[in-house]
Protein backbone atom coordinates (compact mmCIF):
# COMPACT_ATOMS: atom_id res chain seq x y z
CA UNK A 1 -45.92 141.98 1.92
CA UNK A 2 -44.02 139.60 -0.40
CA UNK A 3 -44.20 138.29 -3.07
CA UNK A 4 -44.42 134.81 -2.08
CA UNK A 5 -46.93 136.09 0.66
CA UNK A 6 -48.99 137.97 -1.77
CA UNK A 7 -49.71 134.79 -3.51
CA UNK A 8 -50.26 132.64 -1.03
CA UNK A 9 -53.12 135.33 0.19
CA UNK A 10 -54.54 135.36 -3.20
CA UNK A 11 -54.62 132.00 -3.68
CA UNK A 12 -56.24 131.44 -0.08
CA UNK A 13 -59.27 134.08 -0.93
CA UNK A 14 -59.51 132.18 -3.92
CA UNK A 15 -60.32 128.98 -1.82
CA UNK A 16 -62.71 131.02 0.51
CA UNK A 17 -64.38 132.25 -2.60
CA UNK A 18 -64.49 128.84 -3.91
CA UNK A 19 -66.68 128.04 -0.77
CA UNK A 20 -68.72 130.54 -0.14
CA UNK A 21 -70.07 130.16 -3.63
CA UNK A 22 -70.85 127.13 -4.16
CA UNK A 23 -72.64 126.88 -0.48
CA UNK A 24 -74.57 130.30 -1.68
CA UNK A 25 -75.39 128.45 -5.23
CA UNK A 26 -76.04 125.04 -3.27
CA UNK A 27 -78.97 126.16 -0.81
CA UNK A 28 -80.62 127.60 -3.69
CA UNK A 29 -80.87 124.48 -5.71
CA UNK A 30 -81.83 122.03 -2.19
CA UNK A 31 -84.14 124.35 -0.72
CA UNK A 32 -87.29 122.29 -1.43
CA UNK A 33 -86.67 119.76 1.24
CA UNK A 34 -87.65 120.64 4.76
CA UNK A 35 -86.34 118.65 7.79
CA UNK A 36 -86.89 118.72 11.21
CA UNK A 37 -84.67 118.32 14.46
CA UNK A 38 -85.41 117.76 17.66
CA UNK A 39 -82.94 119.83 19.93
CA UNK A 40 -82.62 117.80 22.83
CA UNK A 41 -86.66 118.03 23.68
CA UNK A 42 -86.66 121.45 24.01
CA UNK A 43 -87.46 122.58 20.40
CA UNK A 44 -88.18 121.21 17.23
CA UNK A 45 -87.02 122.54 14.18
CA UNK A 46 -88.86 122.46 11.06
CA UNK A 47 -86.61 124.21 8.18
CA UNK A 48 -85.54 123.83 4.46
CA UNK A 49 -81.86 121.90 3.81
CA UNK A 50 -80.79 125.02 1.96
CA UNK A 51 -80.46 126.96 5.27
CA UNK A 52 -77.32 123.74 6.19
CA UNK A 53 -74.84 125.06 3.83
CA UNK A 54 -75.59 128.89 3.85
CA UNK A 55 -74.65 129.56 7.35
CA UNK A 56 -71.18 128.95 6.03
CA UNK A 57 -71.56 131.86 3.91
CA UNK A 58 -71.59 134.29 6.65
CA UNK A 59 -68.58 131.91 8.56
CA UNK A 60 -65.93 132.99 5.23
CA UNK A 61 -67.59 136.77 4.98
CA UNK A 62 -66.48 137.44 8.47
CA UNK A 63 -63.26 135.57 7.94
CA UNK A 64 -62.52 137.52 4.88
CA UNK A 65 -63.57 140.79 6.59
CA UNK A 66 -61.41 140.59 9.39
CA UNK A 67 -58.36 139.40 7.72
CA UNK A 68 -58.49 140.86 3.82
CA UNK A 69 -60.92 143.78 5.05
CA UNK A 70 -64.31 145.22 3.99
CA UNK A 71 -63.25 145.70 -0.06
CA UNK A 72 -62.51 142.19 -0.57
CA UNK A 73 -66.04 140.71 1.45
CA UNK A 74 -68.08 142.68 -0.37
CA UNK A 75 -66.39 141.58 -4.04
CA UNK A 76 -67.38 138.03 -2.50
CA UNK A 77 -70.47 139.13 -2.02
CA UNK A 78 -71.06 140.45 -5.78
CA UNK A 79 -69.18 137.45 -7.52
CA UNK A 80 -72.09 135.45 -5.41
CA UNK A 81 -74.78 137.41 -7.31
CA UNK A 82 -73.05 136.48 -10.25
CA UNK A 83 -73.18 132.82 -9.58
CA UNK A 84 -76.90 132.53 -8.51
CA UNK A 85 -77.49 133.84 -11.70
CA UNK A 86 -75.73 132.00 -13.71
CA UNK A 87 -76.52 128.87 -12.39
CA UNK A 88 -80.50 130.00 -12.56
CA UNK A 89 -79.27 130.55 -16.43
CA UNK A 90 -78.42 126.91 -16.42
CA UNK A 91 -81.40 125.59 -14.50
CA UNK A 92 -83.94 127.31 -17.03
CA UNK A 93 -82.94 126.23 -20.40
CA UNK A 94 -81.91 122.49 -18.85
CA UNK A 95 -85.94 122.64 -17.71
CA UNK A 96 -86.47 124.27 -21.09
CA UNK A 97 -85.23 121.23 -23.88
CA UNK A 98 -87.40 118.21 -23.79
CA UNK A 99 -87.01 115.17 -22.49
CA UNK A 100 -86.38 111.84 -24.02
CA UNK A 101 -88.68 108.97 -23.80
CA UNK A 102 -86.10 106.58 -21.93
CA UNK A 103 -84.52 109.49 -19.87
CA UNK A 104 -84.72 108.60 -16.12
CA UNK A 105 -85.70 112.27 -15.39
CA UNK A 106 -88.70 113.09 -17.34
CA UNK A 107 -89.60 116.62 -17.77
CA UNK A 108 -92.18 116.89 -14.99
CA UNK A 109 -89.91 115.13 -12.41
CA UNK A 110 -87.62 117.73 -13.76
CA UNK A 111 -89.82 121.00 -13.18
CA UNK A 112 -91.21 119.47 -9.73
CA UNK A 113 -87.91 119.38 -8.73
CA UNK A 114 -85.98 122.49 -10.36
CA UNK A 115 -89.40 124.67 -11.43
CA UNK A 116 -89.32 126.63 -8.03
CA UNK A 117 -85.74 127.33 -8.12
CA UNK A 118 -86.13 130.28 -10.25
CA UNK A 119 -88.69 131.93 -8.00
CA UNK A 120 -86.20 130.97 -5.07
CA UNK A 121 -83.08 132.22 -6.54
CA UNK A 122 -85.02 135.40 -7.03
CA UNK A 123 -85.96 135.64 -3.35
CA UNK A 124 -82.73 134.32 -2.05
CA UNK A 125 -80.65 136.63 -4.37
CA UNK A 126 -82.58 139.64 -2.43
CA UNK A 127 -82.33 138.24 0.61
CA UNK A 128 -79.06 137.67 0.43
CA UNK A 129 -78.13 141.11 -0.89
CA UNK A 130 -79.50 142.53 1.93
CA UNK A 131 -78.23 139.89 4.75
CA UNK A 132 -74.45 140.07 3.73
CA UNK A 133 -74.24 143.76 3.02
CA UNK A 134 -75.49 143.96 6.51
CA UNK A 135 -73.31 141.31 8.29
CA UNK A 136 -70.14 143.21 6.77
CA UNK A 137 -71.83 146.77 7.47
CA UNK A 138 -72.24 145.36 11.40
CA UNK A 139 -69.00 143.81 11.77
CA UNK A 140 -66.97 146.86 10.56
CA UNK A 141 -68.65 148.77 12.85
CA UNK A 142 -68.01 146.89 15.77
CA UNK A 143 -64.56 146.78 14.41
CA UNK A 144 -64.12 149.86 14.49
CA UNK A 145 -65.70 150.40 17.73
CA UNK A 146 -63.55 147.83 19.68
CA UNK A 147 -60.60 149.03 17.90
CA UNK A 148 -60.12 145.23 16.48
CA UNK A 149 -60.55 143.70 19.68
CA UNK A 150 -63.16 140.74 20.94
CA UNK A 151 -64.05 139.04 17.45
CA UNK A 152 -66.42 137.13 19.13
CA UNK A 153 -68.74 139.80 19.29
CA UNK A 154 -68.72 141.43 15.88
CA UNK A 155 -69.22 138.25 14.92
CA UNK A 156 -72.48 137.56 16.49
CA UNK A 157 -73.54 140.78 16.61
CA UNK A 158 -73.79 141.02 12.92
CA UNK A 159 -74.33 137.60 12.29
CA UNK A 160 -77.62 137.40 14.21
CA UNK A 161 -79.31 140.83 12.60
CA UNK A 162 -77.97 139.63 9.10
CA UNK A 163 -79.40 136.04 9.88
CA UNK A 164 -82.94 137.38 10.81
CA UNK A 165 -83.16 139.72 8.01
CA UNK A 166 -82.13 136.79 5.57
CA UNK A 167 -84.49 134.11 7.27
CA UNK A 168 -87.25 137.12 7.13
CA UNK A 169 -87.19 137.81 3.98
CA UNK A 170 -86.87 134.98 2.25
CA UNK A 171 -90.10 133.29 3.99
CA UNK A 172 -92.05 136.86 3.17
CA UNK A 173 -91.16 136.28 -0.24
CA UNK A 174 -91.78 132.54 -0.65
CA UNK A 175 -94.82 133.27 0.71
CA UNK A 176 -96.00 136.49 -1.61
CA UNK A 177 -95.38 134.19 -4.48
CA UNK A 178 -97.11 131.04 -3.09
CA UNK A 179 -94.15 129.05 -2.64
CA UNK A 180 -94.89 128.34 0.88
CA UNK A 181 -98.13 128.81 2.53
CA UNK A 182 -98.91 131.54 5.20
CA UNK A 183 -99.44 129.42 7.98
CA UNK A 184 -96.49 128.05 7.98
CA UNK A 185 -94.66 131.68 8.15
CA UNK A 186 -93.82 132.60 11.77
CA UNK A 187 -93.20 129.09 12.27
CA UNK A 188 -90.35 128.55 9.48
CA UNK A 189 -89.15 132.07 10.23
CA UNK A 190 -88.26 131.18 14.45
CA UNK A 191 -87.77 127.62 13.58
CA UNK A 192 -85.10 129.24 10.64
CA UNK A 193 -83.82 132.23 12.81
CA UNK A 194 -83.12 130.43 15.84
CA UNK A 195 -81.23 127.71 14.19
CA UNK A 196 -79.03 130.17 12.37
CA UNK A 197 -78.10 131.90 15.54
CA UNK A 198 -77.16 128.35 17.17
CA UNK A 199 -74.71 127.85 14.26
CA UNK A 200 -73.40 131.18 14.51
CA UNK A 201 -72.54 130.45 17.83
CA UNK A 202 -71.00 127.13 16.90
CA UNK A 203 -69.11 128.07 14.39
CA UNK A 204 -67.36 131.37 16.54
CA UNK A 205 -64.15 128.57 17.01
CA UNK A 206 -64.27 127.88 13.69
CA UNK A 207 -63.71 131.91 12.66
CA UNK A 208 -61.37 132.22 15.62
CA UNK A 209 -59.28 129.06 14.08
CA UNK A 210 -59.12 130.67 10.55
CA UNK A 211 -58.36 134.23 11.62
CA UNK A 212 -55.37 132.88 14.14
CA UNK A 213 -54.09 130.41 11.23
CA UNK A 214 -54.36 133.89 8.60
CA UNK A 215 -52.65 136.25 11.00
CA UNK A 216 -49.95 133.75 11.71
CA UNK A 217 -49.68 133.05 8.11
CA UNK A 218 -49.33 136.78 7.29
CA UNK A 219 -47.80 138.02 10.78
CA UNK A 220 -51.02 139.91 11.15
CA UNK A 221 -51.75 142.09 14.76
CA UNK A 222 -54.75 141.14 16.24
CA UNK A 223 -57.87 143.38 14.25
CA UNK A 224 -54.84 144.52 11.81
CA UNK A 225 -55.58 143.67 7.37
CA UNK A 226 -53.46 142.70 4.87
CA UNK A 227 -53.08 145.68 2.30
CA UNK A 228 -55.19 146.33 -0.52
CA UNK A 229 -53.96 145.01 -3.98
């Protein structure tokens, strides 16, 4: 590889980086709200807005696995941690300092807003440990086992066991620490599941796009990497 090409690469996991963290760090802090969608009649979704922006997560693991290889997903992976920590850091001394009489935000708005967030980041964070170590355990495997070929598949494949374990435990735990009420469990967990396996399959162009413009970019063979730095 280059020079010119190794920076361009760098710069380029930078971006995807960039992304996936501040999706991760996103759903964390939206979570709270719960929509629903009807899907032409034949279900309705009821889930939380932070599952929107997370699927994207997975989306830029599996780009960055097939491309820059299993080393440089799994550093994405651990700079997330860092993040969601960090920004739960943040969130607990800004819910910390009082409040001034003429803020617009008073402190209980505030709390009622941000106060689960720490509990949430707590549950995500382990949920998300085990959901992307998984996805990037799954795809490698397949990987390996189609010797690089059909992306498609190792896509999906681990995509829809990470997804369930992610969706799984997060609800479990939300639920152990009375964030979200029992009855509502199996519910948010299909209504969750099942919508992250329909964007899984929606975004498969997507990963397909950025893996052809990546191996173009870099003269890549189909299920070939670009060197470790």
């Amino acid at each position: 590889m280059t020079a010119v090409q190794k920076f361009s690469s760098d710069r380029i996991y930078l971006i995807l980086g960039a992304l996936f963290i501040t999706s991760l760090v996103v759903s964390n802090l939206i979570f709270q709200k719960f929509f629903y969608w009807d899907f032409f009649g034949l279900y309705r979704f009821e889930i939380s807005v932070g599952v929107l922006p997370y699927p994207i997560t997975f989306l830029i693991t599996d780009s960055i696995s097939e491309v820059y290889g299993k080393k440089k997903a799994n550093q994405v992976v651990t700079l997330g941690i860092f993040a969601s920590v960090f920004s739960l850091l943040i969130i607990m001394v800004a819910d910390a300092v009082p409040s001034t009489s003429w803020s617009p935000v008073s402190n209980e708005i505030f709390t009622d807003v941000f106060g689960a967030t720490t509990i949430a980041v707590g549950a995500s964070m382990m949920a998300y440990l085990l959901a992307q170590y998984v996805d990037i355990y799954i795809f490698h495997f397949w990987k390996k086992l189609t010797r690089g070929k059909h992306l498609w598949l190792r896509n999906n494949f681990s995509t829809f066991l990470s997804q369930f374990v992610d969706t799984f435990a997060v609800v479990f735990l939300l639920s152990v620490f009375g964030e979200l009420k029992w009855e509502l469990f199996w519910g948010l967990l299909l209504s969750g599941f099942l919508f992250k396996v329909l964007i899984a399959v929606i975004d498969t162009p997507f990963l397909y796009l950025i893996v052809y413009f990546l191996r173009k970019k870099f003269n890549l063979e189909p299920g070939e990497e670009l060197p470790e730095s």
